[in-house]
Protein backbone atom coordinates (compact mmCIF):
# COMPACT_ATOMS: atom_id res chain seq x y z
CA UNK A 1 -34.60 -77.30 -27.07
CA UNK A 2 -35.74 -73.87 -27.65
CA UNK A 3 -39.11 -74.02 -30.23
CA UNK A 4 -37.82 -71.66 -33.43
CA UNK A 5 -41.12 -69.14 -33.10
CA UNK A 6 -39.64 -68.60 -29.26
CA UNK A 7 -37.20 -65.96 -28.29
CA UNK A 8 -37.73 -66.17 -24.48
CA UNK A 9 -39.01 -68.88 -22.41
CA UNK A 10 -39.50 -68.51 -18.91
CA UNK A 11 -40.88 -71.46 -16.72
CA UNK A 12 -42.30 -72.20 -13.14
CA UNK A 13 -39.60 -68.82 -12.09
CA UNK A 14 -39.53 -68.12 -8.61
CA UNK A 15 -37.26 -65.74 -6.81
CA UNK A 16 -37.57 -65.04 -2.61
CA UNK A 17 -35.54 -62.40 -0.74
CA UNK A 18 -34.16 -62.71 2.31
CA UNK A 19 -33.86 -59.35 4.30
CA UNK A 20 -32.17 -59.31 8.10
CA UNK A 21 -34.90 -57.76 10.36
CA UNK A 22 -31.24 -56.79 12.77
CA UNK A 23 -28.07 -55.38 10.76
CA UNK A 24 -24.97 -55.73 12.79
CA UNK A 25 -22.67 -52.54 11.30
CA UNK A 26 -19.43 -53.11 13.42
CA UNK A 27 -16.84 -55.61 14.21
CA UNK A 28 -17.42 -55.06 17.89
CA UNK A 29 -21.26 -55.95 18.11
CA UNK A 30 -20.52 -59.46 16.07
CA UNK A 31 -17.81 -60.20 18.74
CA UNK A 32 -20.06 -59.36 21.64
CA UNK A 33 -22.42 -61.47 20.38
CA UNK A 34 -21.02 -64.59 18.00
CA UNK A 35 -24.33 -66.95 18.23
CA UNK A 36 -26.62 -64.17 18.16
CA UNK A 37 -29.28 -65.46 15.81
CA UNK A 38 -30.49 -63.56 12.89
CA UNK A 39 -34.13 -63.60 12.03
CA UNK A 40 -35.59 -62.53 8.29
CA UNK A 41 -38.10 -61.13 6.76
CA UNK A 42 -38.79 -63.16 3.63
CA UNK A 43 -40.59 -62.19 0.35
CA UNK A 44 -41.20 -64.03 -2.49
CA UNK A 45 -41.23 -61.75 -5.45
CA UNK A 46 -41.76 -63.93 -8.24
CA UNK A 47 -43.57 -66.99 -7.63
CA UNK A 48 -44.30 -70.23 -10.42
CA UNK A 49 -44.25 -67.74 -13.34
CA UNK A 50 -44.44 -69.33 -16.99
CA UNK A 51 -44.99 -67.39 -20.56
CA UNK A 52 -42.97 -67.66 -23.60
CA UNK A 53 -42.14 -64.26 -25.89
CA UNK A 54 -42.04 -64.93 -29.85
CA UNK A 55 -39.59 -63.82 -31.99
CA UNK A 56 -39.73 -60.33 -33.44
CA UNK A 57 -42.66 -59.49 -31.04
CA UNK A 58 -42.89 -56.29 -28.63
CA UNK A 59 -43.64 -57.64 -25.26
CA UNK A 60 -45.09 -55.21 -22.56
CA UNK A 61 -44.93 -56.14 -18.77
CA UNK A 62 -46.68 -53.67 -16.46
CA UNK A 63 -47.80 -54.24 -13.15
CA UNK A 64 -48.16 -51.80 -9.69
CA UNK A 65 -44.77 -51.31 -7.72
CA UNK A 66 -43.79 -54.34 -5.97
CA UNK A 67 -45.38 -56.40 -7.91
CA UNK A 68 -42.11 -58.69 -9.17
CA UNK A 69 -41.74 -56.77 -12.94
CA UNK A 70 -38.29 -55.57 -12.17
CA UNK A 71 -36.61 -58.09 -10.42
CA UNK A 72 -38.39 -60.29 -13.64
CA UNK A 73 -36.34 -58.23 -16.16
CA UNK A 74 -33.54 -58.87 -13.78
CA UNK A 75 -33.88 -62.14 -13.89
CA UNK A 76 -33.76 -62.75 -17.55
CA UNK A 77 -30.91 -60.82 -18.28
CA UNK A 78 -28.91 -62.82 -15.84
CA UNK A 79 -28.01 -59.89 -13.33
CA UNK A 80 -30.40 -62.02 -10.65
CA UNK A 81 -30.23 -65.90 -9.82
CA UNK A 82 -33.61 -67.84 -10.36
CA UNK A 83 -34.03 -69.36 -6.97
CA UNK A 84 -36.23 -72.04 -9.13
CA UNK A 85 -37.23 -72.21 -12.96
CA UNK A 86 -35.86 -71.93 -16.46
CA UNK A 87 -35.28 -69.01 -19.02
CA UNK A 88 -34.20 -69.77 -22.22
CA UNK A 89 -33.48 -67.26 -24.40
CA UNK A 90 -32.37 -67.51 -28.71
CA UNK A 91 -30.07 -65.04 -29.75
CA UNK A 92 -28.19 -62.34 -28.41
CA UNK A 93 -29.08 -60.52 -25.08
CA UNK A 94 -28.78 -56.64 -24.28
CA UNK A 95 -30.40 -55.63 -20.92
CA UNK A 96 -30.92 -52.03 -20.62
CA UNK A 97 -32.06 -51.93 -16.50
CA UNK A 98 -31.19 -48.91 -16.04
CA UNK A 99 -29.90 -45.62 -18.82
CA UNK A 100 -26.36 -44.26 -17.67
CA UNK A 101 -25.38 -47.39 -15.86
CA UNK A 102 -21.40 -47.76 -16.12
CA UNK A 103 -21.03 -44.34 -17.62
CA UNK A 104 -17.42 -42.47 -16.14
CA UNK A 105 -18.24 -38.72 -14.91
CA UNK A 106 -14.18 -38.26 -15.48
CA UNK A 107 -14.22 -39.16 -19.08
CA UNK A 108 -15.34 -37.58 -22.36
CA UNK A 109 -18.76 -38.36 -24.80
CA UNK A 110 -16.74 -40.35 -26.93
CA UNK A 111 -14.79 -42.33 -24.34
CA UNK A 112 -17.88 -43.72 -22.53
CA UNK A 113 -19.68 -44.36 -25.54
CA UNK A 114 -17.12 -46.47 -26.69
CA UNK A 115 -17.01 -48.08 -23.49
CA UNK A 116 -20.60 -48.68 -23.09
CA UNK A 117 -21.14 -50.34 -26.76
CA UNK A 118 -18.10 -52.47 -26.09
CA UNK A 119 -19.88 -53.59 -22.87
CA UNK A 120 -23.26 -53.71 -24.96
CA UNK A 121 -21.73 -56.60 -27.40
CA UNK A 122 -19.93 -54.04 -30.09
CA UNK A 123 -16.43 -53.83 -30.84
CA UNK A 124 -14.65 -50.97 -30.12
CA UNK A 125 -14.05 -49.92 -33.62
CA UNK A 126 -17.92 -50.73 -34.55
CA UNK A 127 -18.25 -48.25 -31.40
CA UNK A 128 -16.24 -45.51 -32.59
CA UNK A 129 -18.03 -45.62 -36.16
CA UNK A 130 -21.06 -45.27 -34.73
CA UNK A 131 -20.41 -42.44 -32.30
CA UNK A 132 -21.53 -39.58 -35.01
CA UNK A 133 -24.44 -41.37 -35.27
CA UNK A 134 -25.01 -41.44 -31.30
CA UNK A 135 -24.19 -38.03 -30.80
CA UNK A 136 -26.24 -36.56 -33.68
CA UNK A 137 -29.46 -38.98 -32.15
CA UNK A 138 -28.66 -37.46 -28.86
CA UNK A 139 -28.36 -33.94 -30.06
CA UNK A 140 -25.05 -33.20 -28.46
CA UNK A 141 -22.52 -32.50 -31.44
CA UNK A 142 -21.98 -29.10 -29.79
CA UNK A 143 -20.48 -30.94 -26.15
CA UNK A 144 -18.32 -34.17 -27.77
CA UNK A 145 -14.82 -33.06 -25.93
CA UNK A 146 -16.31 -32.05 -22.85
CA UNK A 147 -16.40 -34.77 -19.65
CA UNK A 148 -19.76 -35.76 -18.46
CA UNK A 149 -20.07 -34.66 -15.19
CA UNK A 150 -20.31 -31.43 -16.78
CA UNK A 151 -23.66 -32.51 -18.56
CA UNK A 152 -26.58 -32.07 -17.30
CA UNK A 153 -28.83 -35.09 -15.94
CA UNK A 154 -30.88 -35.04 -18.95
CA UNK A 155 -27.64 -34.79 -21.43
CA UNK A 156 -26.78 -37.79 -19.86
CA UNK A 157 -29.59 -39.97 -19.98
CA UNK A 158 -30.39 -38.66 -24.02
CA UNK A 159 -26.83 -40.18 -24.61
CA UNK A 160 -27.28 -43.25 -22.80
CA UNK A 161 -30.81 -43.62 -24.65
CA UNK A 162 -28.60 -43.44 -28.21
CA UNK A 163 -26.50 -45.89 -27.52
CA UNK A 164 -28.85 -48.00 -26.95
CA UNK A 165 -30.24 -47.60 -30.30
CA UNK A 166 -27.16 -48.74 -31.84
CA UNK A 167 -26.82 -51.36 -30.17
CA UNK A 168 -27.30 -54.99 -32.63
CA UNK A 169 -28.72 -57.37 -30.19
CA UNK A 170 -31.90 -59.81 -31.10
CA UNK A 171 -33.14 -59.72 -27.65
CA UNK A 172 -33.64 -56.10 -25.89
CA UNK A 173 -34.89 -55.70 -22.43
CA UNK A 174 -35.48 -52.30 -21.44
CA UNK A 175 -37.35 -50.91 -17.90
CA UNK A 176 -38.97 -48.07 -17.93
CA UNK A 177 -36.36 -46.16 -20.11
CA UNK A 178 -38.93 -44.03 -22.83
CA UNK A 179 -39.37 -40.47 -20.39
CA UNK A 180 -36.02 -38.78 -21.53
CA UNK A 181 -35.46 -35.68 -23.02
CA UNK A 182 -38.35 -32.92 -24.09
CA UNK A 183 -41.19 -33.99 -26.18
CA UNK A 184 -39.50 -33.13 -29.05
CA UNK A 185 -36.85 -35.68 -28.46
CA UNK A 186 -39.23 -38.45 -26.95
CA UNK A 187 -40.65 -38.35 -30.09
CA UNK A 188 -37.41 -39.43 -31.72
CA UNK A 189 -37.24 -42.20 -29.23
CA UNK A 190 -40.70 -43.75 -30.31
CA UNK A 191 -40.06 -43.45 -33.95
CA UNK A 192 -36.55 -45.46 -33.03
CA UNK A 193 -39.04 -47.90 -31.40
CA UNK A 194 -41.42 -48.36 -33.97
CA UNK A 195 -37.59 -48.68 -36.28
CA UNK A 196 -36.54 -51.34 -33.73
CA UNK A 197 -40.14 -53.35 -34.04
CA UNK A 198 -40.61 -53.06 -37.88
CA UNK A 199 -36.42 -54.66 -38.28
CA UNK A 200 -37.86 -57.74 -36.27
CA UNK A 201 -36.41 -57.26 -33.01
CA UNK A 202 -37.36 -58.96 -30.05
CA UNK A 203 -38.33 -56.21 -27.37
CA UNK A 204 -39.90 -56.75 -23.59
CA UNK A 205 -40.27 -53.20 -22.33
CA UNK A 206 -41.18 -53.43 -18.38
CA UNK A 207 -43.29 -49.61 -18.01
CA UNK A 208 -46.08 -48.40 -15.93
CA UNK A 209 -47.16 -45.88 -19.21
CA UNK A 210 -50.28 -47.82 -20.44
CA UNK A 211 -50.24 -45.72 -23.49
CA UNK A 212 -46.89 -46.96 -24.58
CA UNK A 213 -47.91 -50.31 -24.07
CA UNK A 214 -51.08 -50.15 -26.24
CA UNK A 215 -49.18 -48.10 -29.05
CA UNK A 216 -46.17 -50.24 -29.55
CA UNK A 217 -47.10 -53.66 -27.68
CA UNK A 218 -48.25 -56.91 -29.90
CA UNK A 219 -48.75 -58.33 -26.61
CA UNK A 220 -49.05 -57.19 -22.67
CA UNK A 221 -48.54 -59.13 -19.32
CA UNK A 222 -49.65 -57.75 -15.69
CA UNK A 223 -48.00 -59.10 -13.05
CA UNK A 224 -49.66 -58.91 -9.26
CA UNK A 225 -47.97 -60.12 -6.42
CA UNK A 226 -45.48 -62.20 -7.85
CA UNK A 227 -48.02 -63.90 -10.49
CA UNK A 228 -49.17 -63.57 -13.67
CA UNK A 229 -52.67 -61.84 -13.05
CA UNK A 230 -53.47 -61.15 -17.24
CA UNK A 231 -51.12 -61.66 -20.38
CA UNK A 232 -52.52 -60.91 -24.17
CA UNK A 233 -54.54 -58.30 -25.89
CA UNK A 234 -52.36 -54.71 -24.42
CA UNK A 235 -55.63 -52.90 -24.21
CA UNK A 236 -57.34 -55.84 -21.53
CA UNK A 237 -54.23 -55.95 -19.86
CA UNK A 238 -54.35 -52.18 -19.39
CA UNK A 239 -57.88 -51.85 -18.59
CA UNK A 240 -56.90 -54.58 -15.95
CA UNK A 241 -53.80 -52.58 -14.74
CA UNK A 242 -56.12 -49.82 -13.99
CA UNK A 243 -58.93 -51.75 -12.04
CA UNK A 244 -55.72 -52.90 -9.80
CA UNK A 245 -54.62 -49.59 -9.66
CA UNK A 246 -58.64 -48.59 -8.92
CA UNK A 247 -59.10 -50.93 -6.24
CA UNK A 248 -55.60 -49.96 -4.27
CA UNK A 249 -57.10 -46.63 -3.77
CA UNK A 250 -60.27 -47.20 -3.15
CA UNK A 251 -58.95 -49.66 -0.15
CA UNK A 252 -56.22 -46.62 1.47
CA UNK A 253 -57.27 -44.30 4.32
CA UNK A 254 -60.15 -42.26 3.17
CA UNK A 255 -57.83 -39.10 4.39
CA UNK A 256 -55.82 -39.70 0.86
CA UNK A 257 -56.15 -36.80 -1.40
CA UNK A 258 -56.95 -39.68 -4.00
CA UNK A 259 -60.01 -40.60 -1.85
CA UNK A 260 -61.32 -37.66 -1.85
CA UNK A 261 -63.18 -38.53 -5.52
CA UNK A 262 -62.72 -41.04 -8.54
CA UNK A 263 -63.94 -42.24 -11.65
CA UNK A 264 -65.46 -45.32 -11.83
CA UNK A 265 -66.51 -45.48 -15.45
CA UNK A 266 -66.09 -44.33 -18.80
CA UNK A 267 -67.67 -45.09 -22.03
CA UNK A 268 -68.91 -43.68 -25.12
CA UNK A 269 -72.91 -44.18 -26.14
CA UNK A 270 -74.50 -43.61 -29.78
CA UNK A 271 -77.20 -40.46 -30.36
CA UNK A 272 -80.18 -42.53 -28.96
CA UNK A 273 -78.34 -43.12 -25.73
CA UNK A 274 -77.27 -46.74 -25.81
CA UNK A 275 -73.53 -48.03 -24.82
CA UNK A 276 -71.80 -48.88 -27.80
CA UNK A 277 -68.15 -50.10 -27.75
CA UNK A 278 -67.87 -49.13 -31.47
CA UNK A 279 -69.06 -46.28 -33.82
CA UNK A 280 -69.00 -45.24 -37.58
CA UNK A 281 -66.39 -43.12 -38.22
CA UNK A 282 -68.25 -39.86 -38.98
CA UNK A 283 -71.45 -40.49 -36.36
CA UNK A 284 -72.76 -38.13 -33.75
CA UNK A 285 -71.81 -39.96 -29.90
CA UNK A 286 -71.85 -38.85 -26.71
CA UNK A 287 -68.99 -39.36 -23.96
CA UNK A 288 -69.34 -40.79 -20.93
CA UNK A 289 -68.12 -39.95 -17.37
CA UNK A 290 -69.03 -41.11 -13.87
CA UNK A 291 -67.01 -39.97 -10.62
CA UNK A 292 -68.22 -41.29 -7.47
CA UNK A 293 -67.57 -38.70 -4.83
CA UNK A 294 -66.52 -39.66 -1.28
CA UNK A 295 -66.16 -35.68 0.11
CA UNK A 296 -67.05 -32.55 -0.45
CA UNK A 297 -65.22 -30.50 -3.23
CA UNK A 298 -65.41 -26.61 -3.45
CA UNK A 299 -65.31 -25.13 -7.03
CA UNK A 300 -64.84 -28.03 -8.96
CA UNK A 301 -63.79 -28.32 -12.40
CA UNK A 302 -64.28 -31.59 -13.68
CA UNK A 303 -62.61 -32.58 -17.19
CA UNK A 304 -62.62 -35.13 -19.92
CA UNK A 305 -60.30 -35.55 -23.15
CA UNK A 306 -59.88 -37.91 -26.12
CA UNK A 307 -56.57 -39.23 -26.93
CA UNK A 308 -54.71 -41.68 -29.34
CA UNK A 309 -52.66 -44.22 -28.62
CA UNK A 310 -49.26 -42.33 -27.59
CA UNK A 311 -51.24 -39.47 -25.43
CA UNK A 312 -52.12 -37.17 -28.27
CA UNK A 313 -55.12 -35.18 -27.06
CA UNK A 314 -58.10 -34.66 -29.65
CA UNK A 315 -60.37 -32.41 -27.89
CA UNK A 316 -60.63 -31.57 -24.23
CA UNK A 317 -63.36 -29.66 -22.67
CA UNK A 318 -65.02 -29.44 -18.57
CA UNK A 319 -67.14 -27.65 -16.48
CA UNK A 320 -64.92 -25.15 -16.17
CA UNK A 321 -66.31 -24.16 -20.10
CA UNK A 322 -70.16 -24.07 -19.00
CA UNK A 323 -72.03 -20.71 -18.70
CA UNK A 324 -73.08 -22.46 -15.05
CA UNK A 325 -70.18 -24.11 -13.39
CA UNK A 326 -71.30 -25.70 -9.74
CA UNK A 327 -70.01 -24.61 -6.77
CA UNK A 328 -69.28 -27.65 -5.00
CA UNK A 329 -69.36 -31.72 -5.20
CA UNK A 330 -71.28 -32.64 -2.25
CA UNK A 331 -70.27 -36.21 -0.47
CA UNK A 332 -71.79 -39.33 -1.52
CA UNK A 333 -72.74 -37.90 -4.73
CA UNK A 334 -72.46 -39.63 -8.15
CA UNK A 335 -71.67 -37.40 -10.73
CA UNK A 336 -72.48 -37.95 -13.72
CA UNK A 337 -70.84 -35.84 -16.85
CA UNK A 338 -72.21 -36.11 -20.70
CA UNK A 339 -70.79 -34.35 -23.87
CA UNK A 340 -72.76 -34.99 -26.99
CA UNK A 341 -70.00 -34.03 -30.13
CA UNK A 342 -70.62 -34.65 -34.01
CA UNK A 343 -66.94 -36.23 -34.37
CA UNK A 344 -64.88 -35.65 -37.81
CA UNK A 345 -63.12 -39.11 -36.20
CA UNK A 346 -61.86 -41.98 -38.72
CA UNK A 347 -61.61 -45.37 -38.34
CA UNK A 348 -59.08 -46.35 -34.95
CA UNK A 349 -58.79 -46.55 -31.20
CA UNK A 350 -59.36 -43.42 -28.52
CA UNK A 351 -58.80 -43.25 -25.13
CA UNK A 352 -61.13 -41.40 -22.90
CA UNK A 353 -58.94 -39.42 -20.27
CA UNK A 354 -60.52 -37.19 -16.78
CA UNK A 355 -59.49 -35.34 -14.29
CA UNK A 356 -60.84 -33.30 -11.20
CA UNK A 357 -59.45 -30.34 -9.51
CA UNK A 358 -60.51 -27.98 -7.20
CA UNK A 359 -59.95 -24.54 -8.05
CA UNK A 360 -59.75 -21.52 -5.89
CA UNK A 361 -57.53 -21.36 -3.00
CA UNK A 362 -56.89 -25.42 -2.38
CA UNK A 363 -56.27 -25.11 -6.42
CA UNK A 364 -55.20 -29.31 -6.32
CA UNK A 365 -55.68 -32.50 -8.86
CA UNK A 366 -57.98 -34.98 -6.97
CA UNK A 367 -57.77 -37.43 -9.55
CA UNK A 368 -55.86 -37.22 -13.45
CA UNK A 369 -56.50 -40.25 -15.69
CA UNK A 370 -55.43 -40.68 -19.12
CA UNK A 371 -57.06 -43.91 -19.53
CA UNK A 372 -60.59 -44.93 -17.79
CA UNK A 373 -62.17 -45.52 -20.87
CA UNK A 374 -62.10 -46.46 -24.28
CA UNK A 375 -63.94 -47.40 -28.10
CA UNK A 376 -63.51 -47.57 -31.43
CA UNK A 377 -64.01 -45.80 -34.61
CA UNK A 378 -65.19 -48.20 -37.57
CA UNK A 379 -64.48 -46.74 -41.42
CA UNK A 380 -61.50 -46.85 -43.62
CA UNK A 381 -58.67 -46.12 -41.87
CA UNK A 382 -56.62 -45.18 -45.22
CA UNK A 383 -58.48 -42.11 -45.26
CA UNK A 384 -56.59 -40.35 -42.30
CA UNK A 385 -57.33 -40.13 -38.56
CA UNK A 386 -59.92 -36.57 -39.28
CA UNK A 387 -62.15 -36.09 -41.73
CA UNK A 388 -62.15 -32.32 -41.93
CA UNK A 389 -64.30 -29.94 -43.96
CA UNK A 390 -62.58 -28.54 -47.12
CA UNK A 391 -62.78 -27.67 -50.93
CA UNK A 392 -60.81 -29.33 -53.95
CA UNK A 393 -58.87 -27.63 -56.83
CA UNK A 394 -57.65 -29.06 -59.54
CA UNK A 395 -56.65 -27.62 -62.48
CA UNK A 396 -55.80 -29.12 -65.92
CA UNK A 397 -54.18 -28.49 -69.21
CA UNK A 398 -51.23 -28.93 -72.16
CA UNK A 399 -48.36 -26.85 -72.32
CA UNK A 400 -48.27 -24.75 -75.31
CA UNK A 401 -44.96 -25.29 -77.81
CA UNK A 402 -43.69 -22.67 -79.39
CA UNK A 403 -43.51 -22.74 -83.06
């Protein structure tokens, strides 16, 4: 029996593949040889996995490719057997693996939106009432009679995305499905998320976009080889995602581009130099950067940003904006990069982002981080996210009546 708070339960999940190291392609190599025997490679993506997903909640799973997220999602919406373990889920199901699936290239807007809604748990009048609605979300009231393999990729995905939106299921399960359209449009998309989270629904959202995560998650789980490695608060589970990530390159061949130089910490400190994970909204701080250097880099410019939550940058500055820029990152150095700032910030969270290049002729991104660091601004956070210098006017008095 299914506990009322729970929408999902999954328990002790395991799922192996079993992948033929020899493929036999014709009829004539299985006759020559009938008892040939046919060794596998086997891997177990998923192994002993248990968590439970409440009702109403926004549910981020992230993890590094290969690590089982996927073939999870896959799993829960039925399209995979569990090889061992339960999932129990309360309410209605709508998996969304992959935008476009099932879509005809032959037929018109309004036939495969019909047919995908009917296959998403509409009917197919429900379907055809809601296509204005679709094709106004998707911005493509100008193309409704033509077929779509004359839209374009993006056309495509943009009307796969809307029907998705109008779909009424309690449970959604979406993978990696938010990068569609320009940013104008993906902005529709998260307000249709934060729609979809405020109405109650049940959302697991499998992404490798740590922002996302932290914006719309109430909680986060990162999976690593098949386990659960961290599931809770979205901004530990991201900071963990990142050491993973950290630690894969630091273990490739030093020849990687990505060897080359990284950042191995980032943190904000107050005006007297100590580490603070928390400031007044309105104080003086100084950010943060270290990069640890592993080869020489000609004409460096080295950069660091503030951002919210969904990857709005604040302010952004480098050493390509000092009077003396170097000339070169030498190897084995540990640079070391400071920018004192009186903030106008109010109370929230920020996200310290970096990157290095290397200008000139090579002209390449050695590293480009959006998250390797992060605080918090303490205040009221009614009053706005800036407090910005500026004069008030108000004027007062009673209108005059004729006699």
């Amino acid at each position: 029996m299914i506990p009322r708070h729970a929408a999902i339960e999954v328990e002790g999940l395991e799922k192996t593949f079993r992948v033929p190291k020899q493929h036999i392609h014709t009829i004539k190599e299985r006759a020559l040889h009938p008892f040939r025997r046919t060794d596998y490679d086997v891997y177990d993506v998923l192994r002993g996995v248990s968590f439970d997903i409440g009702t109403g909640e926004f549910f981020g799973i992230v993890g590094r490719n290969g690590s089982g997220k996927s073939t999870l999602l896959k799993c829960m919406a039925g399209i995979y057997r569990a090889d061992r373990g339960e999932i129990r889920v309360a309410g209605r199901l709508a998996p969304f693996i992959e935008l476009g699936v099932g879509f005809n290239p032959d037929l018109t807007a309004l036939d495969n939106v019909v047919l995908n809604a009917v296959m998403m748990g509409l009917s197919p009048k429900e379907a055809r009432d809601r296509f204005d609605a679709v094709m106004a979300f998707a911005e493509l009231e100008d193309f409704l009679d033509m077929k779509l393999k004359n839209y374009s990729s993006g056309m495509q995905v943009r009307l796969a995305f809307s029907v998705m939106m109008q779909v009424d299921a309690d449970v959604l399960l979406i993978d990696e499905v938010l990068a569609v359209g320009d940013a104008a449009f993906q902005q529709k998309c998260f307000d249709a998320f934060y729609r979809l989270r405020d109405e109650g629904r049940t959302i697991v959202l499998v992404t490798h976009q740590m922002p996302i995560v932290e914006q719309f998650s109430h909680r986060a789980m990162l999976l690593h080889d098949g386990v659960i490695a961290a599931i809770g608060d979205p901004g530990e589970v991201a900071r963990r995602y990142m050491d993973l990530n950290f630690a894969h390159i630091e273990a490739e061949s030093t020849s990687s581009r990505a060897t080359v130089a990284r950042p191995t910490a980032a943190w904000v400190s107050a005006a007297d130099g100590q580490r603070v994970d928390a400031v007044a909204a309105g104080e003086s701080l100084v950010l943060n950067l270290d990069v640890d250097v592993r080869e020489r880099v000609e004409s460096p410019d080295l950069a660091i940003w503030l951002q919210t939550r969904d990857g709005t940058r604040l302010f952004y500055t480098g050493t390509a904006h000092m009077d003396r820029q170097p000339d070169a990152f030498e190897a084995g150095e540990r640079v070391q990069l400071r920018v004192r700032a009186e903030t106008a910030l109010r109370a929230g969270r920020y996200f310290i982002g970096a990157a290095l290049k290397r200008t000139g002729e090579q002209n390449d991104v050695l590293f480009d981080e959006p998250h390797v660091g992060d605080f918090t601004v303490v205040g009221d956070a009614d009053l706005g996210l800036l407090s910005v210098e500026h004069e008030l006017e108000l004027e007062r008095g009673l209108e005059r009546t004729p006699r």
